[in-house]
PDB file of N, CA and C in Angstrom:
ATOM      1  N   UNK A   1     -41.745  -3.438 102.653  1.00  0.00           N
ATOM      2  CA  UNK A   1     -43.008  -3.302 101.963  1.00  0.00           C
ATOM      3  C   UNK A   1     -43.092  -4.344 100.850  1.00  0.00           C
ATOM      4  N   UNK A   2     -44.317  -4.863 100.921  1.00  0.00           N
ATOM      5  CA  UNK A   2     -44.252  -5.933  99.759  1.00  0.00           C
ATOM      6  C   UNK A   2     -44.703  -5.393  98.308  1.00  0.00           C
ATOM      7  N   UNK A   3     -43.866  -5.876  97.350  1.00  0.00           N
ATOM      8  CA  UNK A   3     -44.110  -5.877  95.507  1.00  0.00           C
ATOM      9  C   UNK A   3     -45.731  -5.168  95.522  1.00  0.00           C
ATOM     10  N   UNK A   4     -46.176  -5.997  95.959  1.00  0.00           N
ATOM     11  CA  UNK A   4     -48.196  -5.427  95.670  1.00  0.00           C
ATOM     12  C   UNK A   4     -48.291  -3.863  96.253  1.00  0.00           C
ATOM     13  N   UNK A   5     -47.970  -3.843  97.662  1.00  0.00           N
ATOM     14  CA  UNK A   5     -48.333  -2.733  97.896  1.00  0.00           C
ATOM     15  C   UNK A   5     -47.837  -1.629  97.442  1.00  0.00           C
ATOM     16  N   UNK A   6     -46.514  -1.868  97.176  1.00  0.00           N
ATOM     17  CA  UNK A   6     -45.362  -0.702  96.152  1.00  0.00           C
ATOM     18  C   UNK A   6     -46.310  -0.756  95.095  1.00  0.00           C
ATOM     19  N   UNK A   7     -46.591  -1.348  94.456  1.00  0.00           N
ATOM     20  CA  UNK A   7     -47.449  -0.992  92.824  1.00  0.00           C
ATOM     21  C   UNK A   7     -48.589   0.028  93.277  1.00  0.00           C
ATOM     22  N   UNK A   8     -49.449  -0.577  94.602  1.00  0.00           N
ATOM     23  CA  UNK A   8     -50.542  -0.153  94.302  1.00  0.00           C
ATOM     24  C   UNK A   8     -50.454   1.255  95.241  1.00  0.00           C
ATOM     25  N   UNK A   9     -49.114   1.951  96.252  1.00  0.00           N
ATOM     26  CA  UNK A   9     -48.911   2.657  96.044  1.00  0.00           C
ATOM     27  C   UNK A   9     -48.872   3.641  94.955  1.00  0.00           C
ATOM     28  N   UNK A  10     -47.890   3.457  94.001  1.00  0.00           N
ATOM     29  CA  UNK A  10     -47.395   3.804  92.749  1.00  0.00           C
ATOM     30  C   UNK A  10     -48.571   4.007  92.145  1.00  0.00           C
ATOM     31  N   UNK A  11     -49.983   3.416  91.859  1.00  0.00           N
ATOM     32  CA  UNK A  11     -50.727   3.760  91.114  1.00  0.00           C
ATOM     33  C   UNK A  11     -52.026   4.817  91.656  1.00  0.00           C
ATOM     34  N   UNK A  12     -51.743   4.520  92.873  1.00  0.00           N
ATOM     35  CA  UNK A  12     -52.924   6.141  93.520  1.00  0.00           C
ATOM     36  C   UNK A  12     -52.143   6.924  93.248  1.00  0.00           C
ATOM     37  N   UNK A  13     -50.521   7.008  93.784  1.00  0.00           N
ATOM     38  CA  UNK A  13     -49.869   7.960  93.128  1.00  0.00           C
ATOM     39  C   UNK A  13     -50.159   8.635  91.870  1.00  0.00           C
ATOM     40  N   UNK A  14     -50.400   7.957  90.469  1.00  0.00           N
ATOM     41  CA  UNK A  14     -50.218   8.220  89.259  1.00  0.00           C
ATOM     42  C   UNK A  14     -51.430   8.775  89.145  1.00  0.00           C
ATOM     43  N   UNK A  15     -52.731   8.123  89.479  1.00  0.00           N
ATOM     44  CA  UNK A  15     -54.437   8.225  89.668  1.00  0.00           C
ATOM     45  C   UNK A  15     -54.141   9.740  90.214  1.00  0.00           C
ATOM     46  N   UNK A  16     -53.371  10.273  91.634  1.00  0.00           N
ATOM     47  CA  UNK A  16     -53.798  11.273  92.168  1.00  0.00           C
ATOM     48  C   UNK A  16     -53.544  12.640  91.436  1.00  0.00           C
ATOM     49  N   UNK A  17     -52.198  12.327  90.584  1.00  0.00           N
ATOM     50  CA  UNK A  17     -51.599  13.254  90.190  1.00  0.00           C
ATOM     51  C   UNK A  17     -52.156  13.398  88.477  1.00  0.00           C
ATOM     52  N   UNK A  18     -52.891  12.298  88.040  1.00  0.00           N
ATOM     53  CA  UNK A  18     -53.248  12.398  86.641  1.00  0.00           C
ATOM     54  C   UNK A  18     -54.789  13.238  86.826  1.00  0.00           C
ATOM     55  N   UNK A  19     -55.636  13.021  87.982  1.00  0.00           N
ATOM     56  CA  UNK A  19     -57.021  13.624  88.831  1.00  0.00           C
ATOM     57  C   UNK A  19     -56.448  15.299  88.504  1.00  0.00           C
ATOM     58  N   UNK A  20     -55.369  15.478  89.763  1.00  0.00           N
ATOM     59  CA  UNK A  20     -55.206  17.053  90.090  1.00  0.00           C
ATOM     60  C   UNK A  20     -54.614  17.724  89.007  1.00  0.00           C
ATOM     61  N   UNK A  21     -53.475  16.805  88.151  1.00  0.00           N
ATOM     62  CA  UNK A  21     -53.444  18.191  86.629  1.00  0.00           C
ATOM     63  C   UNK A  21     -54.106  18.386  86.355  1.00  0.00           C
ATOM     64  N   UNK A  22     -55.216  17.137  85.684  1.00  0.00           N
ATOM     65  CA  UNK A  22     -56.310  17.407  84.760  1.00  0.00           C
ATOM     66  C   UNK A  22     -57.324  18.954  85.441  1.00  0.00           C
ATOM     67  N   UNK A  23     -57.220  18.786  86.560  1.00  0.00           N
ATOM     68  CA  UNK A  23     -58.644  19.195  87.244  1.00  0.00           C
ATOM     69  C   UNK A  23     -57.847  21.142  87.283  1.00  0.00           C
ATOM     70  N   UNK A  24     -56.595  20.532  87.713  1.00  0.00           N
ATOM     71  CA  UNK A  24     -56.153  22.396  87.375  1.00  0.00           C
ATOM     72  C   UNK A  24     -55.985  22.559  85.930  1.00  0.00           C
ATOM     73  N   UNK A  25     -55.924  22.457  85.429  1.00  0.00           N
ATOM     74  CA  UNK A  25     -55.414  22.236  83.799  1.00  0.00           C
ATOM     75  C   UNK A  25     -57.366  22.859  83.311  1.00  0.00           C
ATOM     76  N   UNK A  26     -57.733  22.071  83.319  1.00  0.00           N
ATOM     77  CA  UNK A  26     -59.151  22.283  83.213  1.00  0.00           C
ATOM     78  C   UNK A  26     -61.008  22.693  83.761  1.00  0.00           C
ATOM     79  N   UNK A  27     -60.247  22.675  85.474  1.00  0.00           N
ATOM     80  CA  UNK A  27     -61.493  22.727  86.171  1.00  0.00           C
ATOM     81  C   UNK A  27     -61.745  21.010  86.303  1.00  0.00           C
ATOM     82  N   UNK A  28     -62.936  21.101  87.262  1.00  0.00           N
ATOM     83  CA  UNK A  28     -63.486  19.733  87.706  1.00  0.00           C
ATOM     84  C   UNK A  28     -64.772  19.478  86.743  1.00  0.00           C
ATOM     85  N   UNK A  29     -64.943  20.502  85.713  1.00  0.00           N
ATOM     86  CA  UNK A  29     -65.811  19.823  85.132  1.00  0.00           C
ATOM     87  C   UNK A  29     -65.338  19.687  83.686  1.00  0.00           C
ATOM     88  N   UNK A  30     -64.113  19.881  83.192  1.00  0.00           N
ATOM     89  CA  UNK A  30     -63.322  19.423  82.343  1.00  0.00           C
ATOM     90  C   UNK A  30     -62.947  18.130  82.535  1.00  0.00           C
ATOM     91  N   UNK A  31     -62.362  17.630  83.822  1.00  0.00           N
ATOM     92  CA  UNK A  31     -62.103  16.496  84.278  1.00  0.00           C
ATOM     93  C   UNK A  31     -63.286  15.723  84.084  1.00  0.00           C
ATOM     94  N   UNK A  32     -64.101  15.695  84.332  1.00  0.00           N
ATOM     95  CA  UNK A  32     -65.425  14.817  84.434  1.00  0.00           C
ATOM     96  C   UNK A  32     -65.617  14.700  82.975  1.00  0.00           C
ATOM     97  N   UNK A  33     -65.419  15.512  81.985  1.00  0.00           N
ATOM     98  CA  UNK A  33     -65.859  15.189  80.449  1.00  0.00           C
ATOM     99  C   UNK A  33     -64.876  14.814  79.642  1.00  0.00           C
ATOM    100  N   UNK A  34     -63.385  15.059  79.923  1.00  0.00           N
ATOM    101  CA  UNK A  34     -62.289  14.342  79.402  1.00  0.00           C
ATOM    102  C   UNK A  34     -62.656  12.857  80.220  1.00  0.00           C
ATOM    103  N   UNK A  35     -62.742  12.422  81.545  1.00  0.00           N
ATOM    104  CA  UNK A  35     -62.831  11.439  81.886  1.00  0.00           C
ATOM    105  C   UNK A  35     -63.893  10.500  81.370  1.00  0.00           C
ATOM    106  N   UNK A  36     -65.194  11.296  81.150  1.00  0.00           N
ATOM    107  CA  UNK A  36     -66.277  10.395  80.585  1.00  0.00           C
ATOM    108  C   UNK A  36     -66.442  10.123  79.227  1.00  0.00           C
ATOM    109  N   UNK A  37     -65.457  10.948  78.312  1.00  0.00           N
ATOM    110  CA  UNK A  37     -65.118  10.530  76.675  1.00  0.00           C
ATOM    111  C   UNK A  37     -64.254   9.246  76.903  1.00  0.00           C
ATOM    112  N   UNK A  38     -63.220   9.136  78.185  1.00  0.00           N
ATOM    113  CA  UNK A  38     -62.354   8.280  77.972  1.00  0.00           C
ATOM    114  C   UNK A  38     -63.207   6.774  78.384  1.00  0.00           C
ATOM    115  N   UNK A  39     -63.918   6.936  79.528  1.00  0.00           N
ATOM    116  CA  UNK A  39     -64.557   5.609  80.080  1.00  0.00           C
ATOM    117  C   UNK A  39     -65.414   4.739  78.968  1.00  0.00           C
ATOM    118  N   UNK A  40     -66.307   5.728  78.065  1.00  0.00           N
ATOM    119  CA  UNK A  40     -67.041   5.227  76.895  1.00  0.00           C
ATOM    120  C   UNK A  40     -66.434   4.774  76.014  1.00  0.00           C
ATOM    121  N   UNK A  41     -64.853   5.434  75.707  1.00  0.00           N
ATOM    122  CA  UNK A  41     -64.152   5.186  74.505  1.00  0.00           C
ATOM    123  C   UNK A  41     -62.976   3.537  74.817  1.00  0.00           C
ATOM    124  N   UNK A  42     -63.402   3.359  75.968  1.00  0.00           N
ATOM    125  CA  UNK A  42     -62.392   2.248  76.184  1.00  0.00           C
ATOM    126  C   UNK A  42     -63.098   1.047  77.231  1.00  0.00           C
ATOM    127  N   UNK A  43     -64.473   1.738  77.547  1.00  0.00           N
ATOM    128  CA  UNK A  43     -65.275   0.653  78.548  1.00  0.00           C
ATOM    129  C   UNK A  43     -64.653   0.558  79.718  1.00  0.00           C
ATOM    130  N   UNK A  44     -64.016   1.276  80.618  1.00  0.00           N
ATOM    131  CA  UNK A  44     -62.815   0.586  81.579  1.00  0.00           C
ATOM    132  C   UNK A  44     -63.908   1.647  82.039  1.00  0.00           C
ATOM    133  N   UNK A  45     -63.186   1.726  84.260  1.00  0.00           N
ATOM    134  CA  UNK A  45     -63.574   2.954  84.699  1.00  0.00           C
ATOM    135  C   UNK A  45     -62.860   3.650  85.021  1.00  0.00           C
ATOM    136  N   UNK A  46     -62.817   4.879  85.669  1.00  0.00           N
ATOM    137  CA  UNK A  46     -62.524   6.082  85.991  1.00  0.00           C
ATOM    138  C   UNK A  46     -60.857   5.475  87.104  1.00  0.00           C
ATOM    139  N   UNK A  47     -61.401   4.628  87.893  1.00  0.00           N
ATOM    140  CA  UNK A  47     -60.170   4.223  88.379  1.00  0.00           C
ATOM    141  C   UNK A  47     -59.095   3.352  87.297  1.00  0.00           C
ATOM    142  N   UNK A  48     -59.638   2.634  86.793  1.00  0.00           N
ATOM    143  CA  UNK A  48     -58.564   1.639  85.959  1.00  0.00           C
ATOM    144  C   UNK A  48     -57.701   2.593  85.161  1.00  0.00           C
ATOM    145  N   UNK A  49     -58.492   3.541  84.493  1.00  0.00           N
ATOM    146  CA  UNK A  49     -57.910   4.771  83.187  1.00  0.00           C
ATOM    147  C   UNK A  49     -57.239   5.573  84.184  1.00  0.00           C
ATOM    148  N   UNK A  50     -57.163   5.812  85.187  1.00  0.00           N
ATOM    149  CA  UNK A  50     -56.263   6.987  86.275  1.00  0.00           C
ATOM    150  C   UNK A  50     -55.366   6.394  86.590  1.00  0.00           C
ATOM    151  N   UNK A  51     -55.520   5.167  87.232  1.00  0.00           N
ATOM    152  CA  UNK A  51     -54.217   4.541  87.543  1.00  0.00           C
ATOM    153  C   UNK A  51     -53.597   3.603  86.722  1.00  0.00           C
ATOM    154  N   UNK A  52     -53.619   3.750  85.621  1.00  0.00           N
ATOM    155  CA  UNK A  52     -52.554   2.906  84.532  1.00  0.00           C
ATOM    156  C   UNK A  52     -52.174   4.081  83.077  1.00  0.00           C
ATOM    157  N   UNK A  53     -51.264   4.656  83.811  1.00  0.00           N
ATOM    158  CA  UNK A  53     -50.364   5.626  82.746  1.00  0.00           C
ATOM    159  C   UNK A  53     -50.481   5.280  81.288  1.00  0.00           C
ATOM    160  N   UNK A  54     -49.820   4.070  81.313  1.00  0.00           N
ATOM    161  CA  UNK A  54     -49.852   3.354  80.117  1.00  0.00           C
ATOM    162  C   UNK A  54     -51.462   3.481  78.985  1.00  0.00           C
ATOM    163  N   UNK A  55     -52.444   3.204  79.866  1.00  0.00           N
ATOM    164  CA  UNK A  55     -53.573   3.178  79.664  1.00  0.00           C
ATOM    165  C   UNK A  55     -54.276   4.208  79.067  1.00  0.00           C
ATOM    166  N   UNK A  56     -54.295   5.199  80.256  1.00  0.00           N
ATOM    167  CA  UNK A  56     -54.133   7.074  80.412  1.00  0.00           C
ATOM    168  C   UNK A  56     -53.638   7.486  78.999  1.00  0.00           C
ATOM    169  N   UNK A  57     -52.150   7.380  78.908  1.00  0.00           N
ATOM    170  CA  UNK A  57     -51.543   7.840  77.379  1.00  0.00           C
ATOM    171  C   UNK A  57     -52.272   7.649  76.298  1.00  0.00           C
ATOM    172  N   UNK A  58     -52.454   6.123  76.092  1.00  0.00           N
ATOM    173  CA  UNK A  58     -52.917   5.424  74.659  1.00  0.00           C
ATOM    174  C   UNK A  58     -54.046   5.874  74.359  1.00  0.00           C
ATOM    175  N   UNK A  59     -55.440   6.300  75.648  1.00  0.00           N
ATOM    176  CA  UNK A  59     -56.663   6.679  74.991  1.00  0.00           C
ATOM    177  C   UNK A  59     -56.681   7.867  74.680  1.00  0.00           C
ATOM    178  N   UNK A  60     -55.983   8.548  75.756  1.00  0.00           N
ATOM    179  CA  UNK A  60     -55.826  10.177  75.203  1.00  0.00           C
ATOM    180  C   UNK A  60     -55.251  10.522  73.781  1.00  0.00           C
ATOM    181  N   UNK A  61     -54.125  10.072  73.323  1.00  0.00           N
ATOM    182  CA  UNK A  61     -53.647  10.126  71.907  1.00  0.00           C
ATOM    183  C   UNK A  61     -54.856   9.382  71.117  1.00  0.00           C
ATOM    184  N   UNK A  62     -55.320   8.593  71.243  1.00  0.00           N
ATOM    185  CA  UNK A  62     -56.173   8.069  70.326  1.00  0.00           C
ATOM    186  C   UNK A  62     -57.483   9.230  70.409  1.00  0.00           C
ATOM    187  N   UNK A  63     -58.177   9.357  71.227  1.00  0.00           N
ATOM    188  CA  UNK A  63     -58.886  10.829  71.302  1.00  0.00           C
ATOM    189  C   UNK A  63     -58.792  11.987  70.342  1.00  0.00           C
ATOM    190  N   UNK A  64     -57.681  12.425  71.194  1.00  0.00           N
ATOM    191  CA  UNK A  64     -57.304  14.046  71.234  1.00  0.00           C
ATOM    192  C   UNK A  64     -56.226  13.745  70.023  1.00  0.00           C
ATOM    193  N   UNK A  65     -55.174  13.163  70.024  1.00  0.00           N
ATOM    194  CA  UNK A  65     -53.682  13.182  68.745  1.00  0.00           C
ATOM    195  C   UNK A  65     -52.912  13.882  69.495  1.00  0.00           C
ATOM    196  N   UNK A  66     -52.075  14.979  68.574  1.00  0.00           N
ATOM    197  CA  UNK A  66     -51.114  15.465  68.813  1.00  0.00           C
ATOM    198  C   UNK A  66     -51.398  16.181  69.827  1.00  0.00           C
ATOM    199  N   UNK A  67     -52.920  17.208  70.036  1.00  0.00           N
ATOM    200  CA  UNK A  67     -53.200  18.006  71.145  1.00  0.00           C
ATOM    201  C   UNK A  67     -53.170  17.559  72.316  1.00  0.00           C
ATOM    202  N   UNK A  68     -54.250  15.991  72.639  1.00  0.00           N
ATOM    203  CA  UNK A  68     -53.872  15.718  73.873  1.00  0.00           C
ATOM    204  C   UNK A  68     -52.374  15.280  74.167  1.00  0.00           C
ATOM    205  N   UNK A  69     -51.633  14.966  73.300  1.00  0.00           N
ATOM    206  CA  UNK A  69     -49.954  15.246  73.694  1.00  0.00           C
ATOM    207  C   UNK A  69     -49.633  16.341  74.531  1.00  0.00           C
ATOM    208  N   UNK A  70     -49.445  17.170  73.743  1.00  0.00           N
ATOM    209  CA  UNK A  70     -49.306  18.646  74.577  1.00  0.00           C
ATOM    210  C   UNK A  70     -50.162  19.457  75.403  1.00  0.00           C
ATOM    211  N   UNK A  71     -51.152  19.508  75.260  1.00  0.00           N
ATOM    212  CA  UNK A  71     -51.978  19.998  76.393  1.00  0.00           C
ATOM    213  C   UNK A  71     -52.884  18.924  77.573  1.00  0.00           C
ATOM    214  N   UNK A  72     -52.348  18.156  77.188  1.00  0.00           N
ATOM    215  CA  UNK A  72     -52.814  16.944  78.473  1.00  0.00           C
ATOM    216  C   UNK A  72     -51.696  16.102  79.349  1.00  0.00           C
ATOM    217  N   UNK A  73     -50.781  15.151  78.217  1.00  0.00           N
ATOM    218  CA  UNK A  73     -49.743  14.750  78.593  1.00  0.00           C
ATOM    219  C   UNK A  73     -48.611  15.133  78.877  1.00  0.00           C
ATOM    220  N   UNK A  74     -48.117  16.462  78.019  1.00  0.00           N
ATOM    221  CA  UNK A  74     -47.057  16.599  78.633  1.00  0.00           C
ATOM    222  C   UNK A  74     -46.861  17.360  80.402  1.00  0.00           C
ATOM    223  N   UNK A  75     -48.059  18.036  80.523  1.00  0.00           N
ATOM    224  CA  UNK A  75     -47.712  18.514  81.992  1.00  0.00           C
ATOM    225  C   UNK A  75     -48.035  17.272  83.424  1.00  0.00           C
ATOM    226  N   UNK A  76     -48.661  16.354  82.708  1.00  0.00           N
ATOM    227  CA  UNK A  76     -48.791  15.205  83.465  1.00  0.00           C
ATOM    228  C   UNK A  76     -47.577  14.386  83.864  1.00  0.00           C
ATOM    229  N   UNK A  77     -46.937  14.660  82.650  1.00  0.00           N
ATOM    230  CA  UNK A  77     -45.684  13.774  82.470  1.00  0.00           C
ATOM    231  C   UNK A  77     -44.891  14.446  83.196  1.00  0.00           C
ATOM    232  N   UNK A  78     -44.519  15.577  83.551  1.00  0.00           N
ATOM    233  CA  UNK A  78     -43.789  16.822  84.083  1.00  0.00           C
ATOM    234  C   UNK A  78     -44.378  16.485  85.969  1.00  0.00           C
ATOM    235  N   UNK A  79     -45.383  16.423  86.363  1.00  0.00           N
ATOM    236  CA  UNK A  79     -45.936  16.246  87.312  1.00  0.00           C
ATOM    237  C   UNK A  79     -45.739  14.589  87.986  1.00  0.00           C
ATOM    238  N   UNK A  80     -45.396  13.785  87.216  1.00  0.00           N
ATOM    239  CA  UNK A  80     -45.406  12.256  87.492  1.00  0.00           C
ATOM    240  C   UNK A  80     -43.557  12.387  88.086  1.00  0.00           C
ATOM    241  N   UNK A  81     -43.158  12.918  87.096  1.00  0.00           N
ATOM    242  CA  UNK A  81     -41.297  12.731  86.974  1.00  0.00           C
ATOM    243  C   UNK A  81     -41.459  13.838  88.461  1.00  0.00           C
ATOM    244  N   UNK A  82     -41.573  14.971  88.466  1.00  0.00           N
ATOM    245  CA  UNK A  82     -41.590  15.572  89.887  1.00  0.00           C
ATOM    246  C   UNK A  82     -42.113  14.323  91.078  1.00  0.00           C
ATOM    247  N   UNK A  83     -43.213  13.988  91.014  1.00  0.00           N
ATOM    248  CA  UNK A  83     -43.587  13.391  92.305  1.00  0.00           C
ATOM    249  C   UNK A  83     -42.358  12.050  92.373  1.00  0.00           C
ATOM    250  N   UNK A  84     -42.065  11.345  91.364  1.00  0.00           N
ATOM    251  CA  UNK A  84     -41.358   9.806  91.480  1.00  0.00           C
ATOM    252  C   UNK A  84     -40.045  10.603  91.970  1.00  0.00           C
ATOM    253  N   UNK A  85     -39.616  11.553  91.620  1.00  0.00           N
ATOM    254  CA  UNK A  85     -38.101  12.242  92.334  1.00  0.00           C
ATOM    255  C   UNK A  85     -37.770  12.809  93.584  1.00  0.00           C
ATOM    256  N   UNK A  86     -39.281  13.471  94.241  1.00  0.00           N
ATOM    257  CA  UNK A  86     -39.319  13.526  95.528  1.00  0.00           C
ATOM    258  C   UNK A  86     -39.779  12.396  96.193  1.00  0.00           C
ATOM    259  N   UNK A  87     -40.617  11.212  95.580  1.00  0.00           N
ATOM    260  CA  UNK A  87     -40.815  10.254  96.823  1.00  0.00           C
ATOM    261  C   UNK A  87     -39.420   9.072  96.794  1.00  0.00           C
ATOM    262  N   UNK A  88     -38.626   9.441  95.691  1.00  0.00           N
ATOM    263  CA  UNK A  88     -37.429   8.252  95.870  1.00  0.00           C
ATOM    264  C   UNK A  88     -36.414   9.265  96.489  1.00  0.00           C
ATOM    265  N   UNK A  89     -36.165  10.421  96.721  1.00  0.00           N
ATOM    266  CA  UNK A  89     -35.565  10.904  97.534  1.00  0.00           C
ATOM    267  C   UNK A  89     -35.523  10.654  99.065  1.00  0.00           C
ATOM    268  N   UNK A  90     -37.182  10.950  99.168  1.00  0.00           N
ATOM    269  CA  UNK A  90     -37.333  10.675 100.581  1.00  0.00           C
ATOM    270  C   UNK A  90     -37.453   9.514 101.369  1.00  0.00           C
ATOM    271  N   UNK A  91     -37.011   8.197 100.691  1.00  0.00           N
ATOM    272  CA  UNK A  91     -37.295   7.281 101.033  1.00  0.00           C
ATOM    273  C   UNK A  91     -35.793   6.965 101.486  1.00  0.00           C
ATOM    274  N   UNK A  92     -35.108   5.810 102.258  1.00  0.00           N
ATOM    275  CA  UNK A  92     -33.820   5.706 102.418  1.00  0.00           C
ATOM    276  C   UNK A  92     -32.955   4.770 101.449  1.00  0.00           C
TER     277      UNK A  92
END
């Protein structure tokens, strides 16, 4: 598999799993209004802010602070480390 496609694996990955906490964590229309504070607050879209963790983190703390720490990031973070441990398991 080539470098590109491993990343851009890796980042629907991150996109899918940052989508489905949020959306259990909050409902789908929590998701849609955490997502649309973030798109306004940083100009990017809905895909760029899902699939770049890095990205994801920095606006949420800048947002939310200490809360979106704990009630946003950390079960995301809990959910990212689960998925990267079963897909490097299953790989050879």
């Amino acid at each position: 598999m080539e470098l590109g496609q491993s990343q851009e694996k890796y980042q629907d990955m991150i996109s899918q799993t940052i989508e489905s906490s949020l959306i259990d964590l909050y409902g789908i229309n929590g998701y849609k209004s955490i997502i649309q504070t973030m798109m306004k607050e940083c100009n990017k879209s809905e895909k760029e802010i899902t699939g770049n963790y890095e990205l994801f983190s920095s606006i949420i703390q800048r947002i939310f602070g200490k809360i979106g720490d704990s009630k946003i990031l950390e079960p995301i973070k809990m959910e990212i480390n689960k998925n990267q441990n079963t897909s490097s398991i299953s790989q050879p």
